[in-house]
C-alpha atoms as a PDB file:
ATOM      1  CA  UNK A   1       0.000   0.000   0.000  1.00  0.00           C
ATOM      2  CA  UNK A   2       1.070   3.551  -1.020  1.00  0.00           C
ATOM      3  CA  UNK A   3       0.239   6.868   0.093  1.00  0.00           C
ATOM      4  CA  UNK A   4      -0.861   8.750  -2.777  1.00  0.00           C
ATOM      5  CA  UNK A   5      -0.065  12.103  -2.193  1.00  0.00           C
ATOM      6  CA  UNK A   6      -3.181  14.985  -3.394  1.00  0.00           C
ATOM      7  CA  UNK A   7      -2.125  17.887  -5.723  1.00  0.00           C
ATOM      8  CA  UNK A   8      -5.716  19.605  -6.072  1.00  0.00           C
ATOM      9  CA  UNK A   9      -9.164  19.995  -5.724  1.00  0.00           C
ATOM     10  CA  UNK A  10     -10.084  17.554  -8.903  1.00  0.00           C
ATOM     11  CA  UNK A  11      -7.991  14.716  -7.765  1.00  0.00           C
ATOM     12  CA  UNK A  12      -8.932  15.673  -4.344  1.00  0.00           C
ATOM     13  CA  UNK A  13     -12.767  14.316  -5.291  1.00  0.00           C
ATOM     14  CA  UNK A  14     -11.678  11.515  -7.463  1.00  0.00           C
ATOM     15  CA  UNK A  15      -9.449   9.497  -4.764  1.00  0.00           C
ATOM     16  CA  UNK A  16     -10.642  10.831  -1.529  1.00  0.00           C
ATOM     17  CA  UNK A  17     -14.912  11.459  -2.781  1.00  0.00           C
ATOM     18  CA  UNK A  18     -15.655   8.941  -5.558  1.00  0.00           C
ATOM     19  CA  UNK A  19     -14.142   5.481  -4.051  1.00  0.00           C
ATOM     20  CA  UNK A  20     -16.860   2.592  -3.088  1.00  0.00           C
ATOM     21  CA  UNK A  21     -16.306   0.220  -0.727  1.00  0.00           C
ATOM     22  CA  UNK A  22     -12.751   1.418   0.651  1.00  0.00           C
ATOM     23  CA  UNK A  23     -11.687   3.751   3.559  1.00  0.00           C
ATOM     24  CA  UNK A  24      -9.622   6.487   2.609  1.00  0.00           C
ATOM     25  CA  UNK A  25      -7.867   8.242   5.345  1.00  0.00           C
ATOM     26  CA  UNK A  26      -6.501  11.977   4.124  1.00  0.00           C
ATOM     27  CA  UNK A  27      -3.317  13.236   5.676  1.00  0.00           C
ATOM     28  CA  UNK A  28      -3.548  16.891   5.950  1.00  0.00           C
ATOM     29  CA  UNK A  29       0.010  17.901   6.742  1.00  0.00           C
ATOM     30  CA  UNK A  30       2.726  20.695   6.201  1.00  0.00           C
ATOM     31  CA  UNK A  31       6.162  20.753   6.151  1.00  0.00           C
ATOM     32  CA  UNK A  32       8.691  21.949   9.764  1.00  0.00           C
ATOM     33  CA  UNK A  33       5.304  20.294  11.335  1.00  0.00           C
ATOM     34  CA  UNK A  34       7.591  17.860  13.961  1.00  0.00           C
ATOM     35  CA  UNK A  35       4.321  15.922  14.687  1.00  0.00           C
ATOM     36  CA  UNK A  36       3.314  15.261  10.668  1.00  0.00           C
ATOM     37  CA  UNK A  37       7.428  14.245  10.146  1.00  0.00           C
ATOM     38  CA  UNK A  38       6.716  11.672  13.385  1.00  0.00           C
ATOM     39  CA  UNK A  39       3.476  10.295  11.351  1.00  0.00           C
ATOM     40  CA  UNK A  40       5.607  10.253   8.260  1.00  0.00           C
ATOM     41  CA  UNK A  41       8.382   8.232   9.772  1.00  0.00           C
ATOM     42  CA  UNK A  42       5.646   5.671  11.154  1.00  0.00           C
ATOM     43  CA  UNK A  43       3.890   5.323   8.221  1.00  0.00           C
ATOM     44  CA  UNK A  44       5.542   2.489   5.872  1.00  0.00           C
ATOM     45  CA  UNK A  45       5.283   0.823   9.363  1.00  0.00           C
ATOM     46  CA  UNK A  46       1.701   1.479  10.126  1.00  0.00           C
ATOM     47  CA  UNK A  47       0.534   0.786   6.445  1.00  0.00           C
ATOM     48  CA  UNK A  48       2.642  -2.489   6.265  1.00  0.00           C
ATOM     49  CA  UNK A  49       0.289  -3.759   9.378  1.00  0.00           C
ATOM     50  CA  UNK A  50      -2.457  -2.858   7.514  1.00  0.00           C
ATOM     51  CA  UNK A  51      -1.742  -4.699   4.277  1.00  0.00           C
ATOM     52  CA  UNK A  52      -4.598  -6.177   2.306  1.00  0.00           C
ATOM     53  CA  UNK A  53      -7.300  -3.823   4.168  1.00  0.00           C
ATOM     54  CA  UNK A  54     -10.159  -2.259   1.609  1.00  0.00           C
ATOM     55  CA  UNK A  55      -7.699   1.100   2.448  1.00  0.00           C
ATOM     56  CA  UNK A  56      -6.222   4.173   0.965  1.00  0.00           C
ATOM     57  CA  UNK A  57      -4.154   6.817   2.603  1.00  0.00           C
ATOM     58  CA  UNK A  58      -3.957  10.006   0.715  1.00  0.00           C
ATOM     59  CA  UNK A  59      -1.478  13.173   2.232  1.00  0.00           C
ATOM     60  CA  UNK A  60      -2.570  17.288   1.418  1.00  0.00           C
ATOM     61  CA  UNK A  61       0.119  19.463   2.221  1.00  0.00           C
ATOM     62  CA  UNK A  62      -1.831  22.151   4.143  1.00  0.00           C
ATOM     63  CA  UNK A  63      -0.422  25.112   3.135  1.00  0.00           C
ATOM     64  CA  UNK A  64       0.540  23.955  -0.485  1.00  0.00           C
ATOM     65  CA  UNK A  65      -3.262  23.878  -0.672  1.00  0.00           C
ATOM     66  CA  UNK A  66      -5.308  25.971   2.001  1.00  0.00           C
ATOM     67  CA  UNK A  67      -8.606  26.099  -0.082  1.00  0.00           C
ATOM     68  CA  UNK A  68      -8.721  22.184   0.739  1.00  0.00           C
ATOM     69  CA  UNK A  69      -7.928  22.544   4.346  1.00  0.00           C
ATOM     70  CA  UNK A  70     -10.516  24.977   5.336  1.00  0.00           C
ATOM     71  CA  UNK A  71     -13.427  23.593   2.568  1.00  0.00           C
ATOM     72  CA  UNK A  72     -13.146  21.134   6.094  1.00  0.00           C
ATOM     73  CA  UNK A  73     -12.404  23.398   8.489  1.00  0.00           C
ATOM     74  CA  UNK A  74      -9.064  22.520   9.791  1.00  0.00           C
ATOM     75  CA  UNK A  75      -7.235  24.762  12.227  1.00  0.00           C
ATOM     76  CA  UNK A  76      -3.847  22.918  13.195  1.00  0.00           C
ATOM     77  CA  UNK A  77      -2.270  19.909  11.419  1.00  0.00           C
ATOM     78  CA  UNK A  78      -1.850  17.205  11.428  1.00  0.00           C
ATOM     79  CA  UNK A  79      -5.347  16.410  10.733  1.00  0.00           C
ATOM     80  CA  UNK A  80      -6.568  12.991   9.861  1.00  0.00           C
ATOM     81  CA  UNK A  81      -9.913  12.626   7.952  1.00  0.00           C
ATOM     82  CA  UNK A  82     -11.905   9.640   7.612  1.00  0.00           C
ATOM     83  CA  UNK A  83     -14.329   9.031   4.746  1.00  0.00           C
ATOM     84  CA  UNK A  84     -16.295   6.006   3.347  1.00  0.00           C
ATOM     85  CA  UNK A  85     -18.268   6.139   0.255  1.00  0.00           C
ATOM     86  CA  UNK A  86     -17.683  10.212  -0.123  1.00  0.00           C
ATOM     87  CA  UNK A  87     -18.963  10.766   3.313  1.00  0.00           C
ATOM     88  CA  UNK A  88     -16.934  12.346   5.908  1.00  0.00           C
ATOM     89  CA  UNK A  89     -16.515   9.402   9.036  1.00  0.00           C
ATOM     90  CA  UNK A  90     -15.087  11.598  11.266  1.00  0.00           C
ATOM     91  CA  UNK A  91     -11.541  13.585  12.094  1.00  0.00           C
ATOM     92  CA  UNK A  92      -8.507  13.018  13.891  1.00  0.00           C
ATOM     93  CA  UNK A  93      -6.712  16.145  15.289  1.00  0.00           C
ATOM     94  CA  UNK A  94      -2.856  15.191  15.495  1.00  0.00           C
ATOM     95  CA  UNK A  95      -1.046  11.888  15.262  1.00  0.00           C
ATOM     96  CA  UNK A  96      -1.233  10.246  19.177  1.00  0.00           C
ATOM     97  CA  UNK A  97       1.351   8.077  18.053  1.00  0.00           C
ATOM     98  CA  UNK A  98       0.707   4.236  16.407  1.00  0.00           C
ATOM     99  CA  UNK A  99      -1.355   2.394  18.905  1.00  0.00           C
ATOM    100  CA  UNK A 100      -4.182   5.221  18.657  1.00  0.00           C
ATOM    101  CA  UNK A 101      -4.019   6.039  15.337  1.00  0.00           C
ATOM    102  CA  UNK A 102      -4.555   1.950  14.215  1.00  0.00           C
ATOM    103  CA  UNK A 103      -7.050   1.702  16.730  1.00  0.00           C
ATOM    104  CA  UNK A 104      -9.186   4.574  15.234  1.00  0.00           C
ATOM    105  CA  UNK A 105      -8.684   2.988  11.533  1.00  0.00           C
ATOM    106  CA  UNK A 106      -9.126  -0.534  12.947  1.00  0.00           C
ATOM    107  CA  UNK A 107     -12.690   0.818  14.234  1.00  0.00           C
ATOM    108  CA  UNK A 108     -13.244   1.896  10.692  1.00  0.00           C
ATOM    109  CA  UNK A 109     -12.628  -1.045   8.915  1.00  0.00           C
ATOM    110  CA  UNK A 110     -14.591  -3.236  11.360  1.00  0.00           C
ATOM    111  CA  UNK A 111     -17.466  -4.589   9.520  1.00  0.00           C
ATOM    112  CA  UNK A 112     -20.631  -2.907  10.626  1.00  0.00           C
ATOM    113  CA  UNK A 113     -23.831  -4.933  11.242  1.00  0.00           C
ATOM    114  CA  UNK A 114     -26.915  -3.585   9.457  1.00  0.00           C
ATOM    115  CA  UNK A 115     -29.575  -5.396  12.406  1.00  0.00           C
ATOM    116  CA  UNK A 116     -29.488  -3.666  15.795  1.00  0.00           C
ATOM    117  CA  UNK A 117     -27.907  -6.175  18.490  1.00  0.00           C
END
């Protein structure tokens, strides 16, 4: 698994908006941000334990890009979204470090039953 890095609002859409079936976590991130280089060094590691997960990790560079980062209203980075099926799943604010952030995407990825328990 690669992370596909975003260049614009078009391709933003396509890979992040337009995917079926597949969670697609976007990286918002900027560079001299010690916290997104932390994530960044963590990553091959993080993505290698998720291997063969319906998954796709996308990265924004924040300030290359600001219309993207406040069309969702982002205020510090690193921000993690989460979307499904174009819908927004929910945000992380800053990387906690790799136990919390594969717990969060773990959650995701956990099938969901349809019938109320």
């Amino acid at each position: 698994m690669q992370i596909e890095a975003i260049e614009d609002a078009e391709q933003f859409d396509a890979r992040v908006l337009s995917p079926r079936g597949v969670l697609v976590v976007v990286d918002f991130w900027g560079p001299g941000c010690p916290n997104c280089e932390v994530f960044a060094r963590d990553a091959p590691a993080l993505l290698a334990e998720l291997e063969g997960e319906a998954l796709r990790v996308v990265t924004v560079d924040a300030y290359a890009h600001p219309a993207l980062a406040q069309r969702f209203g982002l205020y510090g980075i690193p921000t993690f979204l989460l979307f499904r099926d174009g819908k927004l799943l929910g945000k992380m604010s800053q990387y906690r470090g790799r136990a919390f952030w594969l717990g969060v995407i773990r959650d995701q990825l956990a099938p969901r039953s349809s019938a109320p328990p």
